[in-house]
C-alpha atoms as a PDB file:
ATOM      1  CA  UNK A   1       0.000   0.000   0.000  1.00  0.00           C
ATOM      2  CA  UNK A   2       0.838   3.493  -0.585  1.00  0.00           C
ATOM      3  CA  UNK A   3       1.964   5.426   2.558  1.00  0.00           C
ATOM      4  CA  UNK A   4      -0.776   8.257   3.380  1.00  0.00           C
ATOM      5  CA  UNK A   5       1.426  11.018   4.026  1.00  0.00           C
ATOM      6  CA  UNK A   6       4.567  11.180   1.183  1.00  0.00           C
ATOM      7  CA  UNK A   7       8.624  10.828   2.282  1.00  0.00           C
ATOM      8  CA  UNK A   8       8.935  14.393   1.326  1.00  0.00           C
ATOM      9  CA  UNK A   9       6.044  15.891   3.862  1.00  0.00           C
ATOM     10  CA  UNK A  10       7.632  14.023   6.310  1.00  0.00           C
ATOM     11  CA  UNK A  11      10.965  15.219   5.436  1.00  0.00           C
ATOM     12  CA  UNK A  12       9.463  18.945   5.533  1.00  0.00           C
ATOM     13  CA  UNK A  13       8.077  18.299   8.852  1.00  0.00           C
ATOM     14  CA  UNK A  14      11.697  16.665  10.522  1.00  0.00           C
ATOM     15  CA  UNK A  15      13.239  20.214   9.101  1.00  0.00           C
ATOM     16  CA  UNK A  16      11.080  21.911  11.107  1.00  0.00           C
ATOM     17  CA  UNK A  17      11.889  20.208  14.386  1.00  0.00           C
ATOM     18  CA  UNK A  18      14.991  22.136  14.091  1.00  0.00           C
ATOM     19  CA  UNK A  19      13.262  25.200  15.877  1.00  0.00           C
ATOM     20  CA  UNK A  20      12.022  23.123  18.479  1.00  0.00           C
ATOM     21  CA  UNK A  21      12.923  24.566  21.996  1.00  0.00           C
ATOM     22  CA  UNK A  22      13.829  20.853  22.772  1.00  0.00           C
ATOM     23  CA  UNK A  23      13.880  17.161  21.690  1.00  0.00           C
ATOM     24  CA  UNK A  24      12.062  16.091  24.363  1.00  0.00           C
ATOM     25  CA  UNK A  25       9.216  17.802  22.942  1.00  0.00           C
ATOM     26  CA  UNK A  26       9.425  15.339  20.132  1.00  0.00           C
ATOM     27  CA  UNK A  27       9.482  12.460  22.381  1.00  0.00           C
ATOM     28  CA  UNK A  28       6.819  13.746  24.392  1.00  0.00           C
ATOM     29  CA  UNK A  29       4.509  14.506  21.281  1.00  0.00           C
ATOM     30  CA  UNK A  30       4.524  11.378  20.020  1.00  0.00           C
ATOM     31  CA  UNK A  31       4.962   9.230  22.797  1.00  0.00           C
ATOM     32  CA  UNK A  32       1.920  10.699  23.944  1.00  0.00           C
ATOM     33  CA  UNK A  33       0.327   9.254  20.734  1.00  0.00           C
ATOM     34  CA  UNK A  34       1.764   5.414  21.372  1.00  0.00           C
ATOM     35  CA  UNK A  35       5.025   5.590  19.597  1.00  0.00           C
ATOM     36  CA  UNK A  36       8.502   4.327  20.826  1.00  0.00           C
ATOM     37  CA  UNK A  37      11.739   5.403  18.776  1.00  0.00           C
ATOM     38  CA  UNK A  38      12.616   3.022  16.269  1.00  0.00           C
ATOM     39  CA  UNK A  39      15.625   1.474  17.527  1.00  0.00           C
ATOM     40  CA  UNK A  40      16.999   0.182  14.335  1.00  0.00           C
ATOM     41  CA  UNK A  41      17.293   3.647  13.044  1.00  0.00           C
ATOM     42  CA  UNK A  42      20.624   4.660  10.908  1.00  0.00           C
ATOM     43  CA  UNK A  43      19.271   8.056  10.041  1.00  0.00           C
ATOM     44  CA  UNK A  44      22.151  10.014  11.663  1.00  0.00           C
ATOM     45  CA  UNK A  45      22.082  14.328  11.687  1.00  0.00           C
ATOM     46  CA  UNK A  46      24.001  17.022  13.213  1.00  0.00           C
ATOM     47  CA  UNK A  47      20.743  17.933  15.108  1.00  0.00           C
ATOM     48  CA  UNK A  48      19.904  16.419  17.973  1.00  0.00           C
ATOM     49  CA  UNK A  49      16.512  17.254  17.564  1.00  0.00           C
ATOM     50  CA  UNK A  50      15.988  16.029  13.418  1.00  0.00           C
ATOM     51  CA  UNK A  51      17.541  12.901  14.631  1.00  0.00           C
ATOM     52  CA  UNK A  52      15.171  12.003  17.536  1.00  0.00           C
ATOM     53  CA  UNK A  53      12.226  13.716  15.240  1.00  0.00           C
ATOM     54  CA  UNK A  54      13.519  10.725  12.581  1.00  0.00           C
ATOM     55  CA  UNK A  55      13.402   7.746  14.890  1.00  0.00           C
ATOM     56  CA  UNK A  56       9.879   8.486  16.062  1.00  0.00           C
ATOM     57  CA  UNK A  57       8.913   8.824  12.160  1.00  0.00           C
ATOM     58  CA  UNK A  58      10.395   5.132  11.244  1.00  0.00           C
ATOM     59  CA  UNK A  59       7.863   4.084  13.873  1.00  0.00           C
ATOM     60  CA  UNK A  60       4.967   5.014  12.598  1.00  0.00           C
ATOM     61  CA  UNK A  61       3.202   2.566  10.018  1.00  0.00           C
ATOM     62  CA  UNK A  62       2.630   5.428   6.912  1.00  0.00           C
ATOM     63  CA  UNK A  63      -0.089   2.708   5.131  1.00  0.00           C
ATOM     64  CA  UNK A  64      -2.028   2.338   8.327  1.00  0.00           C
ATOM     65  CA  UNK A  65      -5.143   5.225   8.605  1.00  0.00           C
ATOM     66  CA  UNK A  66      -4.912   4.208  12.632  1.00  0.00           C
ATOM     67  CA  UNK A  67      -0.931   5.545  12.816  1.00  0.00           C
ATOM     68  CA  UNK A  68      -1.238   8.319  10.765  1.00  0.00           C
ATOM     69  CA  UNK A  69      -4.536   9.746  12.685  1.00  0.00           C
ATOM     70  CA  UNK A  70      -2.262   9.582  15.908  1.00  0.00           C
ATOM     71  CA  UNK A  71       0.978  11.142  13.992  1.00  0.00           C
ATOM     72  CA  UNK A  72      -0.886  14.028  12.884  1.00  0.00           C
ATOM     73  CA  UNK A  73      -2.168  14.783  16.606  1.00  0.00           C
ATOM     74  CA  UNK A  74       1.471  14.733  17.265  1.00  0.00           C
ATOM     75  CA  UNK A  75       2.228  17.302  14.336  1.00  0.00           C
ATOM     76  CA  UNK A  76      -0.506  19.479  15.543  1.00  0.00           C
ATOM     77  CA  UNK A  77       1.053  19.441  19.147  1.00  0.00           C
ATOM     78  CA  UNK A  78       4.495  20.569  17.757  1.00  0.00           C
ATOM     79  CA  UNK A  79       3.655  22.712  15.469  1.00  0.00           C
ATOM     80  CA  UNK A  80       1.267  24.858  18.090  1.00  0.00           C
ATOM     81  CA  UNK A  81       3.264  27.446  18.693  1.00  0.00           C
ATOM     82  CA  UNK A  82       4.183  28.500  14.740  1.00  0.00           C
ATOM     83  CA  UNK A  83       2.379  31.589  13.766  1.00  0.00           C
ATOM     84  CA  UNK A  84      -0.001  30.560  10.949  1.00  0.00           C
ATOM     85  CA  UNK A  85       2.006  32.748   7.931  1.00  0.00           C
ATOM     86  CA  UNK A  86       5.209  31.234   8.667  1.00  0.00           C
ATOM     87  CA  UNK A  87       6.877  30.329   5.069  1.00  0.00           C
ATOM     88  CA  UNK A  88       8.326  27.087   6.586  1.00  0.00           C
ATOM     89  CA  UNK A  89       4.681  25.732   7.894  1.00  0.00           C
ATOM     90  CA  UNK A  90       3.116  27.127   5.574  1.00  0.00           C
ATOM     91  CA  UNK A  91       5.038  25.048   2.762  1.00  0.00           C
ATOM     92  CA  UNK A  92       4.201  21.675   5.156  1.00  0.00           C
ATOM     93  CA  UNK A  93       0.634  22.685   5.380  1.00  0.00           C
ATOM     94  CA  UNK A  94       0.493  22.950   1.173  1.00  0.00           C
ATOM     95  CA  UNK A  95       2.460  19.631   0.807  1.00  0.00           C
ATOM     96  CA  UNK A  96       0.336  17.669   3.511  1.00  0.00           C
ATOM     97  CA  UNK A  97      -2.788  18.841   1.394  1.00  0.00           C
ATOM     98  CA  UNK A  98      -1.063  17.305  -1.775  1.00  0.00           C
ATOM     99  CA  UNK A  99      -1.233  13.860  -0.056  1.00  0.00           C
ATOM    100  CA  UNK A 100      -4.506  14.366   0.372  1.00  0.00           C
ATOM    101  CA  UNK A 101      -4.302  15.948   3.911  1.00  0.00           C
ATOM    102  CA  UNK A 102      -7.079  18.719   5.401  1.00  0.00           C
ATOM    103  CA  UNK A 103      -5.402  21.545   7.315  1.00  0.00           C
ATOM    104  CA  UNK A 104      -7.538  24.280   8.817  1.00  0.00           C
ATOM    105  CA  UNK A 105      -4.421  26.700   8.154  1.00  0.00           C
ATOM    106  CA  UNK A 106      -6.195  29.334  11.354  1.00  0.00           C
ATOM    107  CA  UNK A 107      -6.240  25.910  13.974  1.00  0.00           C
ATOM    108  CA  UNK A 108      -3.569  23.708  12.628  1.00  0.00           C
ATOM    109  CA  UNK A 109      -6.231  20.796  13.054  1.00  0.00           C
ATOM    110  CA  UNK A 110      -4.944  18.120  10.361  1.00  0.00           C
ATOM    111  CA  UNK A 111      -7.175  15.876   8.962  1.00  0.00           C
ATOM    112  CA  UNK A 112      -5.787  12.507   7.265  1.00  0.00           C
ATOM    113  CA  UNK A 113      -6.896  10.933   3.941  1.00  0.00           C
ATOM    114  CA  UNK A 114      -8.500   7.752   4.149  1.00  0.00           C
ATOM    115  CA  UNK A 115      -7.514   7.189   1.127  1.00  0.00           C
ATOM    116  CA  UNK A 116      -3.946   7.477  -0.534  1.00  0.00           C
ATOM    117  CA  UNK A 117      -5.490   9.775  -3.142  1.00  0.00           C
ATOM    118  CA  UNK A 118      -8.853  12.116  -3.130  1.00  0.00           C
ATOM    119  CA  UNK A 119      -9.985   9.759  -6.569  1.00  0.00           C
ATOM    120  CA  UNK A 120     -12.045   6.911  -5.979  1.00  0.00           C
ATOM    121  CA  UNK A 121     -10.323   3.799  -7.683  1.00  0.00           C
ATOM    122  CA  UNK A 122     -11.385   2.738 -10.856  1.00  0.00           C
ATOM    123  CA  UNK A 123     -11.068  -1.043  -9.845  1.00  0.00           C
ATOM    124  CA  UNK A 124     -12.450  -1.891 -13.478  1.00  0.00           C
ATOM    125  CA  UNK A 125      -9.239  -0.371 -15.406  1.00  0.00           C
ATOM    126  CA  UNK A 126      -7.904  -4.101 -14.564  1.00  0.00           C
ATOM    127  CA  UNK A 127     -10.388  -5.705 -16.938  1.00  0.00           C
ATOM    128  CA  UNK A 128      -9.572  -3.321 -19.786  1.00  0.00           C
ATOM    129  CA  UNK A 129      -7.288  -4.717 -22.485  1.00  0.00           C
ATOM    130  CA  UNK A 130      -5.037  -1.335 -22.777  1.00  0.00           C
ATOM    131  CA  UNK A 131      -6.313   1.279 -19.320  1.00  0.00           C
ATOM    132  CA  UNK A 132      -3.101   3.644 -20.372  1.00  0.00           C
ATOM    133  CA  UNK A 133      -5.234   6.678 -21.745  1.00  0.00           C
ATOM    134  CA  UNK A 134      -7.596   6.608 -18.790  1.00  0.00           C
ATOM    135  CA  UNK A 135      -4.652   5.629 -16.396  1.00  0.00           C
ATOM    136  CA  UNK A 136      -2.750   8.987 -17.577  1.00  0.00           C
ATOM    137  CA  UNK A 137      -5.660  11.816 -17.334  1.00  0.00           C
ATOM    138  CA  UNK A 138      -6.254  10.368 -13.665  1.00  0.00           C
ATOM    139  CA  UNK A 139      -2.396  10.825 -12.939  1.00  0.00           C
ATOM    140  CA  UNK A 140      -2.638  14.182 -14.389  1.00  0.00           C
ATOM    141  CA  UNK A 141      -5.776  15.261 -11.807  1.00  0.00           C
ATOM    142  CA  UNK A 142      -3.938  13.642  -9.405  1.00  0.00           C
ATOM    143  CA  UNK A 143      -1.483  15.876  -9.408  1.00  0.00           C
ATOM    144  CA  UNK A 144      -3.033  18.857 -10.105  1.00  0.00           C
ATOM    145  CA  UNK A 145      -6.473  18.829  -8.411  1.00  0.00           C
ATOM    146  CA  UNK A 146      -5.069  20.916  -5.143  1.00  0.00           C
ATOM    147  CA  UNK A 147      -2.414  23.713  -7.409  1.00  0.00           C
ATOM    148  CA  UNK A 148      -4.131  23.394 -10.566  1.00  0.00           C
ATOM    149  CA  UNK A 149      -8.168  23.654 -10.676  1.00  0.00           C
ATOM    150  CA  UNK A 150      -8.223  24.304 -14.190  1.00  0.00           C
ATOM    151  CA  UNK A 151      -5.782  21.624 -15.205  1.00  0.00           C
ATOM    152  CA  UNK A 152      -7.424  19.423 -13.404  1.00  0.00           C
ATOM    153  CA  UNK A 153     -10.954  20.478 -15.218  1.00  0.00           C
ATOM    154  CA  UNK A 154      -9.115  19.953 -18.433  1.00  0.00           C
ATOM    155  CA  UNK A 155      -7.850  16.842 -17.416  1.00  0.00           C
ATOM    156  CA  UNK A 156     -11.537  15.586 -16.233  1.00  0.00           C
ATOM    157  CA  UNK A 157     -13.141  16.814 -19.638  1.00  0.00           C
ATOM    158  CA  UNK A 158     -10.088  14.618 -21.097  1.00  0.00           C
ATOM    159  CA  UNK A 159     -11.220  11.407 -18.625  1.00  0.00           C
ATOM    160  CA  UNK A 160     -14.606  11.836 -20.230  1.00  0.00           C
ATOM    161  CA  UNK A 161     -12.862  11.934 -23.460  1.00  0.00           C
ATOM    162  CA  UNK A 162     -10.422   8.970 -22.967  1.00  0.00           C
ATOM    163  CA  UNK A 163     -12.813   6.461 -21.079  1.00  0.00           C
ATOM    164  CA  UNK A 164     -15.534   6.921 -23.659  1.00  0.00           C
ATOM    165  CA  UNK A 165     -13.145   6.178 -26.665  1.00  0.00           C
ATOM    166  CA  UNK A 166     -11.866   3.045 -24.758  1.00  0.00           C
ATOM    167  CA  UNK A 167     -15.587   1.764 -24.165  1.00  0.00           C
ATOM    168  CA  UNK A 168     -16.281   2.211 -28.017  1.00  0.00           C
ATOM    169  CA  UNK A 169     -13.189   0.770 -29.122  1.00  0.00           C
ATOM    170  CA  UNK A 170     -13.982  -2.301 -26.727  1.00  0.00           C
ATOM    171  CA  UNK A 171     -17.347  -2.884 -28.016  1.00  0.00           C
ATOM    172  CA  UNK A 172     -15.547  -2.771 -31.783  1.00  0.00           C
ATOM    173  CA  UNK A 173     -17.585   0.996 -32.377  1.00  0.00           C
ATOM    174  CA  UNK A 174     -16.105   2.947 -34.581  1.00  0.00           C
ATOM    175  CA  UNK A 175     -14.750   6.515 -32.733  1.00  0.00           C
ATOM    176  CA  UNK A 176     -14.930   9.823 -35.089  1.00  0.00           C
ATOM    177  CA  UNK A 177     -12.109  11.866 -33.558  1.00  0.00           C
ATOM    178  CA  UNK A 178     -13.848  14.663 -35.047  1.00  0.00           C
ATOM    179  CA  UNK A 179     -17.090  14.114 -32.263  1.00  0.00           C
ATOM    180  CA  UNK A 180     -17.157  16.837 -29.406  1.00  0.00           C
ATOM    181  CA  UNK A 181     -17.377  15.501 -25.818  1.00  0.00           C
ATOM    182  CA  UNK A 182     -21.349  14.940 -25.804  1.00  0.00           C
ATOM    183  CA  UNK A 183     -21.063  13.247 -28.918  1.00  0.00           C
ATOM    184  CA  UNK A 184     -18.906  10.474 -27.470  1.00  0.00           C
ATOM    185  CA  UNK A 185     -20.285  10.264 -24.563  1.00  0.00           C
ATOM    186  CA  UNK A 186     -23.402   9.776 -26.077  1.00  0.00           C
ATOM    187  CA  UNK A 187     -22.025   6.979 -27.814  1.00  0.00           C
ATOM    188  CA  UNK A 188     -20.280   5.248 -25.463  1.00  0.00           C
ATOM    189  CA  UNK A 189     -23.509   5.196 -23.242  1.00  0.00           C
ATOM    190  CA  UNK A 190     -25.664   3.573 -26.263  1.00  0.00           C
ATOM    191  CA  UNK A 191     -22.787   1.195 -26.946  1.00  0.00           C
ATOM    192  CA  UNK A 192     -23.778  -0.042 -22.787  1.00  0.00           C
ATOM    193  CA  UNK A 193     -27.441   0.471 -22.991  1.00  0.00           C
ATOM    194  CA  UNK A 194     -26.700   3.570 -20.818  1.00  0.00           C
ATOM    195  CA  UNK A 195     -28.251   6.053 -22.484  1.00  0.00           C
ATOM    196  CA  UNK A 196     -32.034   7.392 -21.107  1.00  0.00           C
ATOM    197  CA  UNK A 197     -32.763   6.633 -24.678  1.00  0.00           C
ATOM    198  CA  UNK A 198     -32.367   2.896 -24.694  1.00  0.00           C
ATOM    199  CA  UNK A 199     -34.593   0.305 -23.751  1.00  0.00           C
ATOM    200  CA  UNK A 200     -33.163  -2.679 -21.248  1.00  0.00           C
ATOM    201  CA  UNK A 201     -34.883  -5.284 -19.219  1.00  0.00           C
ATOM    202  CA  UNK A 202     -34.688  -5.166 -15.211  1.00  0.00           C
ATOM    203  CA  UNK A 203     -33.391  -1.821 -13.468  1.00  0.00           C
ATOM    204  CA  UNK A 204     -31.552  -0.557 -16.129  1.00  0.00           C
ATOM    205  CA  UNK A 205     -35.104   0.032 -18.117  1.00  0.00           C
ATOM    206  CA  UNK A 206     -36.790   1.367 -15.061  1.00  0.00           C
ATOM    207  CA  UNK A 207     -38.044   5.011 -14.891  1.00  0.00           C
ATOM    208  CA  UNK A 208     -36.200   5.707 -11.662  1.00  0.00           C
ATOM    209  CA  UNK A 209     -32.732   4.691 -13.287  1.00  0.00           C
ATOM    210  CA  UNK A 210     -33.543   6.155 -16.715  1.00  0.00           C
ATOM    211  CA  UNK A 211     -33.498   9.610 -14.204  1.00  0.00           C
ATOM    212  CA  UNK A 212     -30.404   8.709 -13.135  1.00  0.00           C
ATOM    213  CA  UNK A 213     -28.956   8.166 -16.384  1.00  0.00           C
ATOM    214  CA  UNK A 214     -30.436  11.482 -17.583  1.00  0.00           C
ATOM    215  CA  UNK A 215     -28.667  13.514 -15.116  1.00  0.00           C
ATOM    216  CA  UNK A 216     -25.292  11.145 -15.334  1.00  0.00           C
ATOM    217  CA  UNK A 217     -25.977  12.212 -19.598  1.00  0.00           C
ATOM    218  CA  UNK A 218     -25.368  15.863 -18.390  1.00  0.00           C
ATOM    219  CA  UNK A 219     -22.257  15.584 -16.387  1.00  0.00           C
ATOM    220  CA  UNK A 220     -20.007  15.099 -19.704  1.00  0.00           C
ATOM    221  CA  UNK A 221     -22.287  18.244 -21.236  1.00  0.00           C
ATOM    222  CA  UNK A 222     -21.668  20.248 -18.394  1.00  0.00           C
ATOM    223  CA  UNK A 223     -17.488  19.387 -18.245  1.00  0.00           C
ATOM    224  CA  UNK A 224     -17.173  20.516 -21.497  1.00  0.00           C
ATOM    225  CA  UNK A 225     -19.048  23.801 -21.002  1.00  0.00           C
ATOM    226  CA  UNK A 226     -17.264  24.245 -18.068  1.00  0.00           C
ATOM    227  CA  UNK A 227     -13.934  23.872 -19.670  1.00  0.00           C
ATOM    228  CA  UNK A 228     -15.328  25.841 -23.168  1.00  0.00           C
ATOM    229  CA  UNK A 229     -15.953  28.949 -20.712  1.00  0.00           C
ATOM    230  CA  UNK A 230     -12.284  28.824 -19.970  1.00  0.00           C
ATOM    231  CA  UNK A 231     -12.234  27.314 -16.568  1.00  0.00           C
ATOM    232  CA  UNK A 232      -9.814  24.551 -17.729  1.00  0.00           C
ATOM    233  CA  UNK A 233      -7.217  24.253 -19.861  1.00  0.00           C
ATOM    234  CA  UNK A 234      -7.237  23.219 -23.444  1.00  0.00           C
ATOM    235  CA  UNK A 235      -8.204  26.475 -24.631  1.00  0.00           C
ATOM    236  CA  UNK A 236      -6.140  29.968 -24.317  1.00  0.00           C
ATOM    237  CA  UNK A 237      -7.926  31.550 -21.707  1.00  0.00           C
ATOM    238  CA  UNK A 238      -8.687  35.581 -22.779  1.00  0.00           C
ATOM    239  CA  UNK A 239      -7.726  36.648 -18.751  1.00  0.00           C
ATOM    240  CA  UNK A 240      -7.399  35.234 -15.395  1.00  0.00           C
ATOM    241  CA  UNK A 241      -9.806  32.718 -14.446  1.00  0.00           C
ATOM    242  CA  UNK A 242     -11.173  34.858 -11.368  1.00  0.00           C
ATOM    243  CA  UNK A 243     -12.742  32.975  -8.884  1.00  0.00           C
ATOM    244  CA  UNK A 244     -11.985  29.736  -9.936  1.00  0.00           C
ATOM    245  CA  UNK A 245     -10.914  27.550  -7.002  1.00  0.00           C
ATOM    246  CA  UNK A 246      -9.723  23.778  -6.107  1.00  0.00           C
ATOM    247  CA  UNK A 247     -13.724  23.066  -4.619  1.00  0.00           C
ATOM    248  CA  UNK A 248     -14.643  23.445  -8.474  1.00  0.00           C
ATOM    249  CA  UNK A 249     -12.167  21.122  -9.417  1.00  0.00           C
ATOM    250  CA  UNK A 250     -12.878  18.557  -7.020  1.00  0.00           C
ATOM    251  CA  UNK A 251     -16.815  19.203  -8.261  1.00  0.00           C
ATOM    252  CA  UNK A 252     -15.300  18.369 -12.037  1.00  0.00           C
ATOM    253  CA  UNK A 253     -13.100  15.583 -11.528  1.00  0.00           C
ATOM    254  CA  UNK A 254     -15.643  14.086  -9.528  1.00  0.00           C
ATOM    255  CA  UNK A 255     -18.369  14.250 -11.423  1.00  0.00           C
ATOM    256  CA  UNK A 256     -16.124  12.908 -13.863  1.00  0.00           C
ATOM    257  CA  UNK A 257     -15.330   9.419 -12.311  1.00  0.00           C
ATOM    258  CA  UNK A 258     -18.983   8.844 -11.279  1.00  0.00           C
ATOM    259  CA  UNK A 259     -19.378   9.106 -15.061  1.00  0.00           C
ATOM    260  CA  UNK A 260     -16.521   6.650 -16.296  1.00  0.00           C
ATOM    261  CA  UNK A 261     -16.949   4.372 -12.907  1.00  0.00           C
ATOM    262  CA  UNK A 262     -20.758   3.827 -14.613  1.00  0.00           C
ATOM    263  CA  UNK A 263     -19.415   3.238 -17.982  1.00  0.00           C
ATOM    264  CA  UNK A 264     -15.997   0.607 -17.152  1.00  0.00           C
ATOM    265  CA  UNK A 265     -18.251  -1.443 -14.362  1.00  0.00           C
ATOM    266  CA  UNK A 266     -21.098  -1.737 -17.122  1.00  0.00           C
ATOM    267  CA  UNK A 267     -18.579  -2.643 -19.385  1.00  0.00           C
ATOM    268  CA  UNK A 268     -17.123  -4.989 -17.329  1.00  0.00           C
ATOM    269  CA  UNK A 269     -19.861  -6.535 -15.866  1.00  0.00           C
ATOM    270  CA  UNK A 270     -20.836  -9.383 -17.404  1.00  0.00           C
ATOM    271  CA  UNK A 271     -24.384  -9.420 -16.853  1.00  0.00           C
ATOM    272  CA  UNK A 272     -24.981  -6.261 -18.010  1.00  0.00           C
ATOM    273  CA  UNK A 273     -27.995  -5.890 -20.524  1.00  0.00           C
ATOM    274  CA  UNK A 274     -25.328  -4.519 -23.247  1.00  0.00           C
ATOM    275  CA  UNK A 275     -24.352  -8.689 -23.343  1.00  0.00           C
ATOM    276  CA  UNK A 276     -27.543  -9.601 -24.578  1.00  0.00           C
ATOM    277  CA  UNK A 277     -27.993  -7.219 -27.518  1.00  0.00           C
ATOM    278  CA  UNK A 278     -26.488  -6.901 -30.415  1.00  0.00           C
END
């Protein structure tokens, strides 16, 4: 598993340990929390206090949600006393929100992902014979969804893009590069009996789901608007995007992977109504 909170945050945080009025702080802090020293560590430093800071690091489990929870009360402890516009904490706040990390930047109060990333995992990519397109645009959010809202719009418009051209060219469809977003996506839904439009037996024919799908229908629509107004990239934007912030991005690239989740599991599944039509 991936560890919840990166080398380099954790690097950032042992730096600032140098300020520290004393190591036993450190000890304190997180023996408070549980932890012992590791006593296997070879980390060696000039500092007394980056040292110590290190060997209560190595003990924490990075992978387990449990550890981390009671690390972070640790950090919070430590870090108490830093005014909030300090460069140094400031720079450990923004790179414990790029692992996924909530920091109320006025409290200090960190909150731990539960998740190594903020996307929801596409377990179906597995079951795809080449998942590299979709794979890449969702490496691209990744990274940009917390410094980069409108990449990472562009890059959820582009999910749309890439999933729906893999679902066509799985079903042996023929994809027209030349389609706009809603064109594909339309498509790709009638390719799965997705689309409001099509008629399948059980709960995907139902009126309640047909709803469902009419509103899913709109997300790809509304991305590409979105991103068309200048609010992502892929189009020279005429000025600064004012007011564009990473809670519309998260919006976007969410709304994005409920779409494609819909899509790869019908695809994937193999009772899905698709199977039984031609």
């Amino acid at each position: 598993m991936k560890d919840l909170i990166s080398r380099s945050t954790r690097g950032q945080f042992r730096q600032l340990m140098t300020d520290i009025s004393s190591y036993r702080r450190v000890a304190d802090a997180f023996q408070d929390e549980g932890f012992a020293p590791n006593p296997d560590c070879t980390w060696d430093d000039s500092s007394v206090r980056r040292t110590t800071t290190q060997q209560y690091l190595e003990s924490v489990d990075w992978t387990d949600p449990a550890h981390v929870g009671r690390a972070c009360r640790a950090f919070e402890r430590l870090l108490a006393e830093w005014a909030p516009d300090t460069a140094d904490l400031q720079r450990f706040h923004h790179s414990l929100r790029r692992d996924g990390c909530t920091v109320d930047s006025t409290t200090g109060r960190i909150t731990p992902p539960t998740d190594p990333t903020p996307l929801r995992t596409l377990r179906s990519l597995a079951a795809l014979t080449d998942p590299s397109a979709i794979q890449e645009q969702l490496d691209r959010i990744q990274r940009a969804i917390i410094d980069d809202p409108a990449l990472a719009i562009g890059s959820a418009k582009e999910l749309i893009e890439s999933t729906a051209k893999v679902v066509l060219t799985e079903r042996g469809r023929p994809v027209n590069d030349k389609d706009d977003l809603p064109a594909l996506a339309r498509a790709a839904q009638q390719a799965l009996g997705l689309h409001p439009s099509t008629s399948s037996p059980g709960p995907d024919g139902s009126d309640a789901v047909r709803k469902i799908l009419g509103a899913v229908t709109t997300i790809a629509t509304g991305l590409g608007e979105l991103r068309n107004r200048g609010y992502g990239t892929g189009h020279g934007a005429a000025g600064p995007r004012v007011g564009l912030h990473p809670r519309h991005a998260h919006l976007a690239v969410n709304a994005a992977v409920t779409w494609c989740q819909l899509l790869l599991d019908t695809l994937t599944d193999p009772d899905a109504p698709w199977h039984k039509t031609p």
